[in-house]
Protein backbone atom coordinates (compact mmCIF):
# COMPACT_ATOMS: atom_id res chain seq x y z
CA UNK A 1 13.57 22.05 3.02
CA UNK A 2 15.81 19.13 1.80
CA UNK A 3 19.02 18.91 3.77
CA UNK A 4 22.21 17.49 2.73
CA UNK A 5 25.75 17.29 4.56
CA UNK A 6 28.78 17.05 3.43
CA UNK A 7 31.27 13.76 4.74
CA UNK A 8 34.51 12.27 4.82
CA UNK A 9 34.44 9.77 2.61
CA UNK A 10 36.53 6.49 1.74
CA UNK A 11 37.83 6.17 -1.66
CA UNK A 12 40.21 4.46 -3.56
CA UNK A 13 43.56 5.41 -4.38
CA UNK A 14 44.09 7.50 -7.35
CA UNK A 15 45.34 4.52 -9.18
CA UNK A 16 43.22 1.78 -8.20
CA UNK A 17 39.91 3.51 -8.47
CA UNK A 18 39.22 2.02 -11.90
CA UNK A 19 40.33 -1.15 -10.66
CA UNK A 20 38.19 -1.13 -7.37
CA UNK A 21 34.34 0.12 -8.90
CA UNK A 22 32.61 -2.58 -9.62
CA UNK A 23 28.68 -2.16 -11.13
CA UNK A 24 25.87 -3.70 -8.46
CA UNK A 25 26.51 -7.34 -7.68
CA UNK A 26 23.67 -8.55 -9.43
CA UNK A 27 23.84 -7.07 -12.15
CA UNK A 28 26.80 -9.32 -13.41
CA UNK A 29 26.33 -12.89 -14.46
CA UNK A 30 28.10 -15.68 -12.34
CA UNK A 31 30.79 -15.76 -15.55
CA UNK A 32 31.70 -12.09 -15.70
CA UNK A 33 31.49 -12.34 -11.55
CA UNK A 34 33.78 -15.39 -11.67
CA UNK A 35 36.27 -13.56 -14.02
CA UNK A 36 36.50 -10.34 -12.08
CA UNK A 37 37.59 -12.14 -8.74
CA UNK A 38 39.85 -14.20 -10.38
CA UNK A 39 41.71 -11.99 -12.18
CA UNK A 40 41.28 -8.58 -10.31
CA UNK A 41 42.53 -8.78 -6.51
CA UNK A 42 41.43 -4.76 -6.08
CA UNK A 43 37.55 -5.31 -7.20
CA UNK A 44 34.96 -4.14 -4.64
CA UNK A 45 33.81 -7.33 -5.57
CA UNK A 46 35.87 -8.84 -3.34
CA UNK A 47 34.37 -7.17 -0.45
CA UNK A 48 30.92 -8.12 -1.22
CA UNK A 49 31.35 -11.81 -1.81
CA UNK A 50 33.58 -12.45 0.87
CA UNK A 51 33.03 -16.34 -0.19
CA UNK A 52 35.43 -16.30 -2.71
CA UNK A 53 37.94 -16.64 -0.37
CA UNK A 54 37.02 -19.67 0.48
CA UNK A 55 35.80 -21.09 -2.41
CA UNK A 56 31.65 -21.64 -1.21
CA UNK A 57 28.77 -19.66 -0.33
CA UNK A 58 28.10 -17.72 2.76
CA UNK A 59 24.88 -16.21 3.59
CA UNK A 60 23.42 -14.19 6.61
CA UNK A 61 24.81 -12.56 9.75
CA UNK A 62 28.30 -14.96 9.20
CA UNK A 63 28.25 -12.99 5.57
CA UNK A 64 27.81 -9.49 6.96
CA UNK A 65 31.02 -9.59 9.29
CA UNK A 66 32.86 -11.13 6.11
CA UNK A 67 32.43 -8.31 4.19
CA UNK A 68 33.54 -5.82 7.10
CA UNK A 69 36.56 -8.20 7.17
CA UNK A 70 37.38 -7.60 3.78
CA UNK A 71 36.61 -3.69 3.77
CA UNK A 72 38.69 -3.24 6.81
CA UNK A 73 42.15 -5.35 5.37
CA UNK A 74 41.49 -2.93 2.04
CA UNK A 75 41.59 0.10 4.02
CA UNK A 76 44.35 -1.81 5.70
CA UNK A 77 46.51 -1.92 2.58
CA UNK A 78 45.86 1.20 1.57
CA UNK A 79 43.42 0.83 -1.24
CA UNK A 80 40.95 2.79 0.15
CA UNK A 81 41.74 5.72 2.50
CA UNK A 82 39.89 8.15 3.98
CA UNK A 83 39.64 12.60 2.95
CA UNK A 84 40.87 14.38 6.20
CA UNK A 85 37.65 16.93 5.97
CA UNK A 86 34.00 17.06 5.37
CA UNK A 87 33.53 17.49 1.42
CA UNK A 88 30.90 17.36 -1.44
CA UNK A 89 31.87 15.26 -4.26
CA UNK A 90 30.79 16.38 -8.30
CA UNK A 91 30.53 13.47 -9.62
CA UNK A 92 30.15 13.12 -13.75
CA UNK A 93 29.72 10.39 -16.09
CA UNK A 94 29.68 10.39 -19.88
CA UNK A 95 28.74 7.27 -21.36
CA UNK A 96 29.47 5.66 -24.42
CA UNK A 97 26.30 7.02 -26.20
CA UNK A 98 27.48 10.46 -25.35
CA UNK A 99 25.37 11.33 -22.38
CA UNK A 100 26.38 13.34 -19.32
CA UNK A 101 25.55 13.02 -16.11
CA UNK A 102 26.63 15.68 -13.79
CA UNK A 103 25.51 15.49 -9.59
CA UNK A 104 27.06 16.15 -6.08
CA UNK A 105 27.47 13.22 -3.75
CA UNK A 106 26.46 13.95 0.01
CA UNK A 107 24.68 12.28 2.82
CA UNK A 108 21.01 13.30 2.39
CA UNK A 109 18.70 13.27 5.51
CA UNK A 110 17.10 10.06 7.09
CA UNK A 111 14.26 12.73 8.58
CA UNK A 112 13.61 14.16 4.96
CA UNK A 113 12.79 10.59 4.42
CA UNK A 114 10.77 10.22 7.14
CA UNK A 115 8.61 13.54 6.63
CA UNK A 116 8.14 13.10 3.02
CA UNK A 117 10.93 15.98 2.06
CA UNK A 118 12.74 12.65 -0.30
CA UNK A 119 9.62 11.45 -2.06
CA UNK A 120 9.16 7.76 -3.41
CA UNK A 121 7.08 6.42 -6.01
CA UNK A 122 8.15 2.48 -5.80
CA UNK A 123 7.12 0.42 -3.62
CA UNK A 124 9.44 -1.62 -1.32
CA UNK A 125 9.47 -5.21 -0.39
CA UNK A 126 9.17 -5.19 3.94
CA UNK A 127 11.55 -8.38 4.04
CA UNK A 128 14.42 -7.13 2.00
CA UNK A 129 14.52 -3.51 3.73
CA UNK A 130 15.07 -5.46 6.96
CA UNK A 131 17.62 -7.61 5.32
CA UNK A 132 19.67 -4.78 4.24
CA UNK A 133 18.95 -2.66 7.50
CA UNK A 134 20.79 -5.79 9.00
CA UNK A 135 23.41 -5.90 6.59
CA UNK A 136 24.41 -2.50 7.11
CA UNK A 137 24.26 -2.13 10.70
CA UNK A 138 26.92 -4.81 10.62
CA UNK A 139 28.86 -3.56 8.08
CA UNK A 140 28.87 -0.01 9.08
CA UNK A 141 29.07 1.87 5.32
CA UNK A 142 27.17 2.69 2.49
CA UNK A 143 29.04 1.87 -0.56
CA UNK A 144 26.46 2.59 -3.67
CA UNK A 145 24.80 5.98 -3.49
CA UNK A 146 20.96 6.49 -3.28
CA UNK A 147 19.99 8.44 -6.73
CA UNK A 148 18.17 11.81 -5.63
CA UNK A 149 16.73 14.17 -8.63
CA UNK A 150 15.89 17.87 -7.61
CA UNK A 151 14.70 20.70 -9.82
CA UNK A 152 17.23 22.25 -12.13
CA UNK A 153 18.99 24.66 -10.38
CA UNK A 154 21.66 27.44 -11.74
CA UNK A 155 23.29 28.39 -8.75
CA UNK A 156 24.35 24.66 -8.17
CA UNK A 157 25.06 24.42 -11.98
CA UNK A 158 27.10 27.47 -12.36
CA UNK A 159 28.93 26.23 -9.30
CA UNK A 160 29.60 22.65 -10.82
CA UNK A 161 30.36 24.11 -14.17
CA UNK A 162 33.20 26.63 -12.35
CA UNK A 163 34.90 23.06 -10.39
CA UNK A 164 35.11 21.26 -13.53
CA UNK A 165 37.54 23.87 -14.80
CA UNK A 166 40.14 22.28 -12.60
CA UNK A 167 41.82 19.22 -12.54
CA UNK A 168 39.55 16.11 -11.42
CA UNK A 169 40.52 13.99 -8.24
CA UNK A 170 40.37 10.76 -10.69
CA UNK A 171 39.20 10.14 -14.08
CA UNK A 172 38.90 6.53 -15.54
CA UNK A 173 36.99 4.31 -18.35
CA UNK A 174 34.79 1.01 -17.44
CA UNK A 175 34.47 -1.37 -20.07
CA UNK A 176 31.02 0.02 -20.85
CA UNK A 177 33.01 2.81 -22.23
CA UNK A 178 31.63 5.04 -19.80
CA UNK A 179 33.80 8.12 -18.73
CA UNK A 180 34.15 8.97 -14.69
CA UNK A 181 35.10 11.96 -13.29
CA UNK A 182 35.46 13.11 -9.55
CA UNK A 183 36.03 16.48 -8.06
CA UNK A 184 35.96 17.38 -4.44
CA UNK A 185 34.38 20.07 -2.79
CA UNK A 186 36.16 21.56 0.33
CA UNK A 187 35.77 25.01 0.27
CA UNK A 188 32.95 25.86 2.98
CA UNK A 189 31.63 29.02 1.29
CA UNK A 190 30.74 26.79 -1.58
CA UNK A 191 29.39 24.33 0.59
CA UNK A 192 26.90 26.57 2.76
CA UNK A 193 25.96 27.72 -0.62
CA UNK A 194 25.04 24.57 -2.06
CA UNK A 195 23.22 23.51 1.27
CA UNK A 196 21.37 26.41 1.11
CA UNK A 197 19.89 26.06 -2.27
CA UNK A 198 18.81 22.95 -1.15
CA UNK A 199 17.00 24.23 1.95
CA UNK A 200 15.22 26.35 -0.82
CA UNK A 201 14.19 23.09 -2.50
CA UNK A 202 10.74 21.66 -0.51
CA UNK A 203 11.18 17.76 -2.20
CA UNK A 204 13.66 15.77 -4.23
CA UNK A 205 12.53 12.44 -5.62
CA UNK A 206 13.84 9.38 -5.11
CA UNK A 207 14.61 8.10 -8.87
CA UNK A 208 16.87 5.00 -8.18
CA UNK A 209 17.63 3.26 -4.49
CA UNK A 210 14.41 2.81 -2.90
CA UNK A 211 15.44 -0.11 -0.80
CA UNK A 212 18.50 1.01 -0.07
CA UNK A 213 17.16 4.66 1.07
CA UNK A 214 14.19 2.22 2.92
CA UNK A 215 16.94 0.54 4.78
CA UNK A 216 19.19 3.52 5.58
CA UNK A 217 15.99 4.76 7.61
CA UNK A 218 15.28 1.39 9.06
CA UNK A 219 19.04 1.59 10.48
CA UNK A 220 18.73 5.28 11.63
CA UNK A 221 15.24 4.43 13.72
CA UNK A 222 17.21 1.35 15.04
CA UNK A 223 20.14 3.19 16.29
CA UNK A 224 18.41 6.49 17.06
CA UNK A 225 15.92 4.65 19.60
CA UNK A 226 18.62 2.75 20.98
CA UNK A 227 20.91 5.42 21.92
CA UNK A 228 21.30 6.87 25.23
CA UNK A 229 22.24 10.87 24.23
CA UNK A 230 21.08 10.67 20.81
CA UNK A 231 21.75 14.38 19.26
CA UNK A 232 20.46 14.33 15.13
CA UNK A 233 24.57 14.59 14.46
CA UNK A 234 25.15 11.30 14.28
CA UNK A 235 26.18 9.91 11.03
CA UNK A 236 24.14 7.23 10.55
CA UNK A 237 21.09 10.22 10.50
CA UNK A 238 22.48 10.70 6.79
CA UNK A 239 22.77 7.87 3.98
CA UNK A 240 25.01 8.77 0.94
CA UNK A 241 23.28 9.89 -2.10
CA UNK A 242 24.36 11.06 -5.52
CA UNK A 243 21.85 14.04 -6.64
CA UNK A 244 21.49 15.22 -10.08
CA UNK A 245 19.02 17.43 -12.03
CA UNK A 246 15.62 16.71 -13.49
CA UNK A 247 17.37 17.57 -16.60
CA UNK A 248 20.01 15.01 -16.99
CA UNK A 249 18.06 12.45 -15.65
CA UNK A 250 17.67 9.43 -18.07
CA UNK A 251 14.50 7.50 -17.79
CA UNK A 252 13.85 4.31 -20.03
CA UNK A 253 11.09 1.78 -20.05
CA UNK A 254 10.83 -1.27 -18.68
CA UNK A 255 8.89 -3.83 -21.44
CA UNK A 256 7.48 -7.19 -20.66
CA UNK A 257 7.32 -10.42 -21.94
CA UNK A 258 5.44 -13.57 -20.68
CA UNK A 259 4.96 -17.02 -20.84
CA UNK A 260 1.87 -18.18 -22.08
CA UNK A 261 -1.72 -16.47 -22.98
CA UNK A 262 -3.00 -18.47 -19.48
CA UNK A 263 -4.60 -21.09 -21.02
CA UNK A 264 -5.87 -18.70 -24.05
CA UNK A 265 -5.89 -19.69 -27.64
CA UNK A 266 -4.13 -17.02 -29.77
CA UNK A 267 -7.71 -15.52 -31.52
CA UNK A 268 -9.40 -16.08 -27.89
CA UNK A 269 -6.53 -13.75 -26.59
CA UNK A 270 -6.82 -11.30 -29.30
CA UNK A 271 -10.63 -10.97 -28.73
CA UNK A 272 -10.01 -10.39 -25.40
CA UNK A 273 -7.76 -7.59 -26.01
CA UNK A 274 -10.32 -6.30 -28.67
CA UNK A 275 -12.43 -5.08 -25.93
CA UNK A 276 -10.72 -2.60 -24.66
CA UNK A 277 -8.08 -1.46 -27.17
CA UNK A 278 -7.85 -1.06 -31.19
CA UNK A 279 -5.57 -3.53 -32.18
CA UNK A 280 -3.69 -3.22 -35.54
CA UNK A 281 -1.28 -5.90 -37.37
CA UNK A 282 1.68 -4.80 -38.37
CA UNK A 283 3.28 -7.32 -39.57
CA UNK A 284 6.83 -8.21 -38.83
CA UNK A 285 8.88 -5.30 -39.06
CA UNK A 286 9.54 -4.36 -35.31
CA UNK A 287 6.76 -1.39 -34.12
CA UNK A 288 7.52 0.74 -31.52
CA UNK A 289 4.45 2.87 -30.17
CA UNK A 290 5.45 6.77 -29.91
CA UNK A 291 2.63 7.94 -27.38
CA UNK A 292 1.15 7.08 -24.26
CA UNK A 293 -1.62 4.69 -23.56
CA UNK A 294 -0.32 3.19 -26.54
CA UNK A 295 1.61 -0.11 -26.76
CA UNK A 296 3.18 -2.40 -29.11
CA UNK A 297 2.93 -6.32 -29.03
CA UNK A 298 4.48 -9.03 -30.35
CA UNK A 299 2.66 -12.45 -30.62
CA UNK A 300 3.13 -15.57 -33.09
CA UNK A 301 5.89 -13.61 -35.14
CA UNK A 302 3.85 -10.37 -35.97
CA UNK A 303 3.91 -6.76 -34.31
CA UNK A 304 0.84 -5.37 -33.05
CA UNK A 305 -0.35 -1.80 -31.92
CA UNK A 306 -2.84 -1.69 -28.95
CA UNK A 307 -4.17 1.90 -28.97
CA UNK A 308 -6.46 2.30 -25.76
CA UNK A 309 -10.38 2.73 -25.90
CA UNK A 310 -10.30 5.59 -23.57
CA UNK A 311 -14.08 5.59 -23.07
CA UNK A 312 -13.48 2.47 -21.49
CA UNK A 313 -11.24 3.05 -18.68
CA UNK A 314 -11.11 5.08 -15.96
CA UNK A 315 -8.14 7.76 -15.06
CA UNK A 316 -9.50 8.24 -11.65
CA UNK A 317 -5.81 8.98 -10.44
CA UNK A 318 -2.55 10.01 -11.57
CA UNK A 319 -1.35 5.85 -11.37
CA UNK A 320 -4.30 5.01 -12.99
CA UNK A 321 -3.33 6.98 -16.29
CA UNK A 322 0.78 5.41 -15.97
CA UNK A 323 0.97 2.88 -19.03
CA UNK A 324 2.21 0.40 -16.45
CA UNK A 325 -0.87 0.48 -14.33
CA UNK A 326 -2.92 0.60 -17.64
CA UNK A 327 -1.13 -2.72 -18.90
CA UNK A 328 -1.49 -4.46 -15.79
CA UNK A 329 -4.99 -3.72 -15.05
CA UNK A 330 -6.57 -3.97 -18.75
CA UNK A 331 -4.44 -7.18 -19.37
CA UNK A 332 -1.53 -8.89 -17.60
CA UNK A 333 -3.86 -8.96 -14.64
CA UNK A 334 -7.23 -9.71 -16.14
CA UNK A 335 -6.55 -11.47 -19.23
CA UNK A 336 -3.32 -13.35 -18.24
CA UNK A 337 -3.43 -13.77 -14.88
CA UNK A 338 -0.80 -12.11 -13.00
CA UNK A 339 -1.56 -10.56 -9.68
CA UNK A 340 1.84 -10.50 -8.33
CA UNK A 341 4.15 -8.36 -10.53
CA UNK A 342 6.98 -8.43 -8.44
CA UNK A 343 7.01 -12.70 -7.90
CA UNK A 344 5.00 -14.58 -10.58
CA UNK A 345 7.38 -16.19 -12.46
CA UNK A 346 5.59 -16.13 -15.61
CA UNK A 347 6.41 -12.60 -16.29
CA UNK A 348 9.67 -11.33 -17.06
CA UNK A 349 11.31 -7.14 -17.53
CA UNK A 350 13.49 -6.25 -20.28
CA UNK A 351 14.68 -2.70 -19.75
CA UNK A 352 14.34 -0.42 -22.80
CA UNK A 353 17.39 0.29 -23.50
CA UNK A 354 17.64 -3.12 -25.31
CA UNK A 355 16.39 -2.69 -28.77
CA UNK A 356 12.76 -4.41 -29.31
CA UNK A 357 14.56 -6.88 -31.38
CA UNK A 358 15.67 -8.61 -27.71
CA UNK A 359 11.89 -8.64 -26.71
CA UNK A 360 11.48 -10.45 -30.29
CA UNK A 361 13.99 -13.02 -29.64
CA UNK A 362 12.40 -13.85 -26.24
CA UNK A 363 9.29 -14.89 -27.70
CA UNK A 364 10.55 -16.56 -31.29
CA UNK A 365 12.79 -18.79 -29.14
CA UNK A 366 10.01 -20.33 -27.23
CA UNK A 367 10.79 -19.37 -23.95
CA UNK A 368 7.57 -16.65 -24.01
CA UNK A 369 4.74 -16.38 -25.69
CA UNK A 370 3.80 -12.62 -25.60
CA UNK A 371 5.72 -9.48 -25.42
CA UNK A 372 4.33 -5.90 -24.56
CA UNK A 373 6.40 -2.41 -25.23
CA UNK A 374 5.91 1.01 -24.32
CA UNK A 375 6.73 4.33 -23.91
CA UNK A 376 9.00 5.35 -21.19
CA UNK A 377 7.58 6.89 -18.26
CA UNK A 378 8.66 10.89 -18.12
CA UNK A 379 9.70 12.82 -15.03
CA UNK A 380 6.69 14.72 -14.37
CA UNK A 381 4.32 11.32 -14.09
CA UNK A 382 7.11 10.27 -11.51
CA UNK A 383 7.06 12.94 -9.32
CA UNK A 384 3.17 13.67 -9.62
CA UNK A 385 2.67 9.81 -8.61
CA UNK A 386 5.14 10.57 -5.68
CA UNK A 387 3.42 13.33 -4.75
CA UNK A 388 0.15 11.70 -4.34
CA UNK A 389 1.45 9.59 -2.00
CA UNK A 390 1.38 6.18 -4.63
CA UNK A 391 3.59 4.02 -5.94
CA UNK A 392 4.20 2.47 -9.33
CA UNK A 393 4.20 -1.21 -10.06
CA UNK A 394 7.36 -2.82 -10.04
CA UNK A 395 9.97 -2.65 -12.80
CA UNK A 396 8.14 0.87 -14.12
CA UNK A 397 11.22 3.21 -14.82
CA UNK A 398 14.98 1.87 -15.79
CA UNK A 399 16.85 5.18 -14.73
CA UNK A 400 20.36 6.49 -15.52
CA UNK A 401 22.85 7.21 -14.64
CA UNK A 402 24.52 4.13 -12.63
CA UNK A 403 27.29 4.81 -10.66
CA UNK A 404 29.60 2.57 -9.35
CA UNK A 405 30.17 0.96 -6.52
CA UNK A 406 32.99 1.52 -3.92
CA UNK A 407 34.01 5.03 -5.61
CA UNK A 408 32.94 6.62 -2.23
CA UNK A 409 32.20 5.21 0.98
CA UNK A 410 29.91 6.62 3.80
CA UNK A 411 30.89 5.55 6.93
CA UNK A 412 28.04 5.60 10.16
């Protein structure tokens, strides 16, 4: 039985929500970060590097109350204020390849996490979820939603479909070209209806936020055991989520691309390889494989196809027949040397949306020496590996949609 509330959250103001969302901090170079804070006084940006005020970097603790600062003067001047009663938000995107996204933003349970109701299938690193739990106990909001997928589900479609007909609370363009679209949910008979469908629901799967989800349930144990009349109503028993359908849910690969063969003359690597997959030149026109267990590589300028001896490797569990566990075990791990996925340097991830052509320029530049492509993992893998209880290695799925940040705010 998944449970999901509805909140008041903070937003923007009608006309500076396209100028306050802002994608994840990291995922913008120090240029484009640079640029934003100069030029855009309204960017959530501002609120997450509170060092730009003055010009150098600040880290830990001293950073944390910096970036309450700066939330609290924009709710101050009225850039972000706060809805006046509990809602659900439907939430669309429509990007610039035509996709659309439709979910409902709401503060999921910290107790489905706990019990297994919201499923994972990454794992997490122990330091950073204790980083963040720190961050947001100071801070006191959620700002980027935790990405929830559930089974398709009519009655919440039909519902969606029917609030769409009216007039969205904002609508505005990113520079991506993607589309955004907010409507808000007030009406309580709609809202015990959607809760209810989702008490039908026994799991949804976590398909984007595992840290941050890992976090919000560090912070809820923290505050939970060190409360005095502790009731389950609090809010910080709840961390924002956006939740869409299986459906709409994009999943892309993640391909890989290392340094060197780990010591390994080219023909000593390919012999290697030979063992346990049928390798095929093809030449130089990019290859893309088209099934699983399957993979394409690019070496010394040419394309190759590495079709798995199956006979030689064991599928003794669901992760064992992911094309990520099969590439790591059969031959970044064995042949090349990496252990650590998440922190060897040698390896790096280039998410598949990037044509191959960017894993060919890696490697003809010199900077690697061998790049490995695949098929993207599909949502059935995900949530059978999540319902065994394992995890995938790192940098498995690149999942869409991204929303932004600062578009709502969940308070605790």
């Amino acid at each position: 039985m998944a449970k999901i509330i509805p909140f008041k959250a903070v937003r923007p103001t009608r006309d500076k929500v396209s100028l306050v969302a802002s994608r994840s901090y990291q995922t913008y170079t120090q240029a484009e970060r640079e640029a934003r804070l100069d030029y855009n006084p309204f960017s959530f940006l501002h609120i997450v590097n509170p060092g730009y005020k003055y010009d150098r970097e600040i880290s830990g603790i001293e950073r944390y109350k910096l970036v309450k600062n700066r939330y609290l003067e924009f709710k101050e001047d009225n850039i972000f204020v706060q809805d006046q009663t509990n809602c659900f938000y439907v939430y669309k995107i429509v990007n610039r390849e035509g996709q659309v996204f439709n979910g409902i933003v709401a503060a999921a349970s910290a107790e489905d996490y706990e019990n297994n109701v919201i499923r994972k299938h990454e794992d997490t690193i122990v330091h950073r979820e204790h980083v963040f739990k720190d961050y947001l106990k100071t801070v006191g909001f959620n700002a980027e939603p935790v990405l929830l997928t559930y089974p398709d589900n009519s009655t919440i479609q039909n519902l969606i479909s029917n609030i769409q007909q009216q007039r969205a609370e904002f609508e505005f363009t990113t520079t991506y070209r993607d589309t955004h679209y907010l409507w808000m949910i007030d009406n309580q008979d709609t809202i015990n209806t959607i809760q209810e469908e989702f008490k039908n629901m026994p799991t949804v799967y976590i398909a984007d936020g595992h840290h941050r989800s890992a976090s919000s349930y560090l912070l809820y144990k923290d505050l939970k055991e060190n409360s005095t009349n502790h009731n389950g109503s609090e809010t910080y028993n709840y961390f924002m989520s956006y939740l869409i359908p299986e459906s709409e849910l994009q999943i892309h690969e993640f391909n890989r691309v290392v340094k060197d063969l780990n010591g390994l003359t080219k023909e000593e690597f390919l012999i290697q390889l030979d063992a346990i997959y049928r390798i095929e030149n093809r030449g130089i026109m990019p290859y893309k494989p088209s099934k699983k267990h399957h993979f394409s590589m690019y070496l010394d300028g040419e394309f190759y196809s590495l079709y798995l001896r199956k006979s030689l490797y064991d599928f003794k569990s669901s992760l064992d027949a992911l094309d990520t566990q099969i590439l790591y075990k059969t031959i970044l791990q064995p042949i090349l040397g990496i252990d650590d996925l998440r922190n060897d340097s040698r390896i790096t991830y280039i998410n598949g949306k990037k044509d191959i052509v960017n894993l060919k320029s890696c490697i003809d530049n010199g900077e690697f020496a061998v790049g490995f492509g695949m098929i993207p993992v599909d949502i059935e893998d995900m949530k059978q590996i999540a319902d065994d209880g394992l995890k995938m290695p790192p940098k498995s799925t690149f999942i869409e949609p991204k929303i932004r940040s600062g578009v709502t705010i969940y308070e605790f």
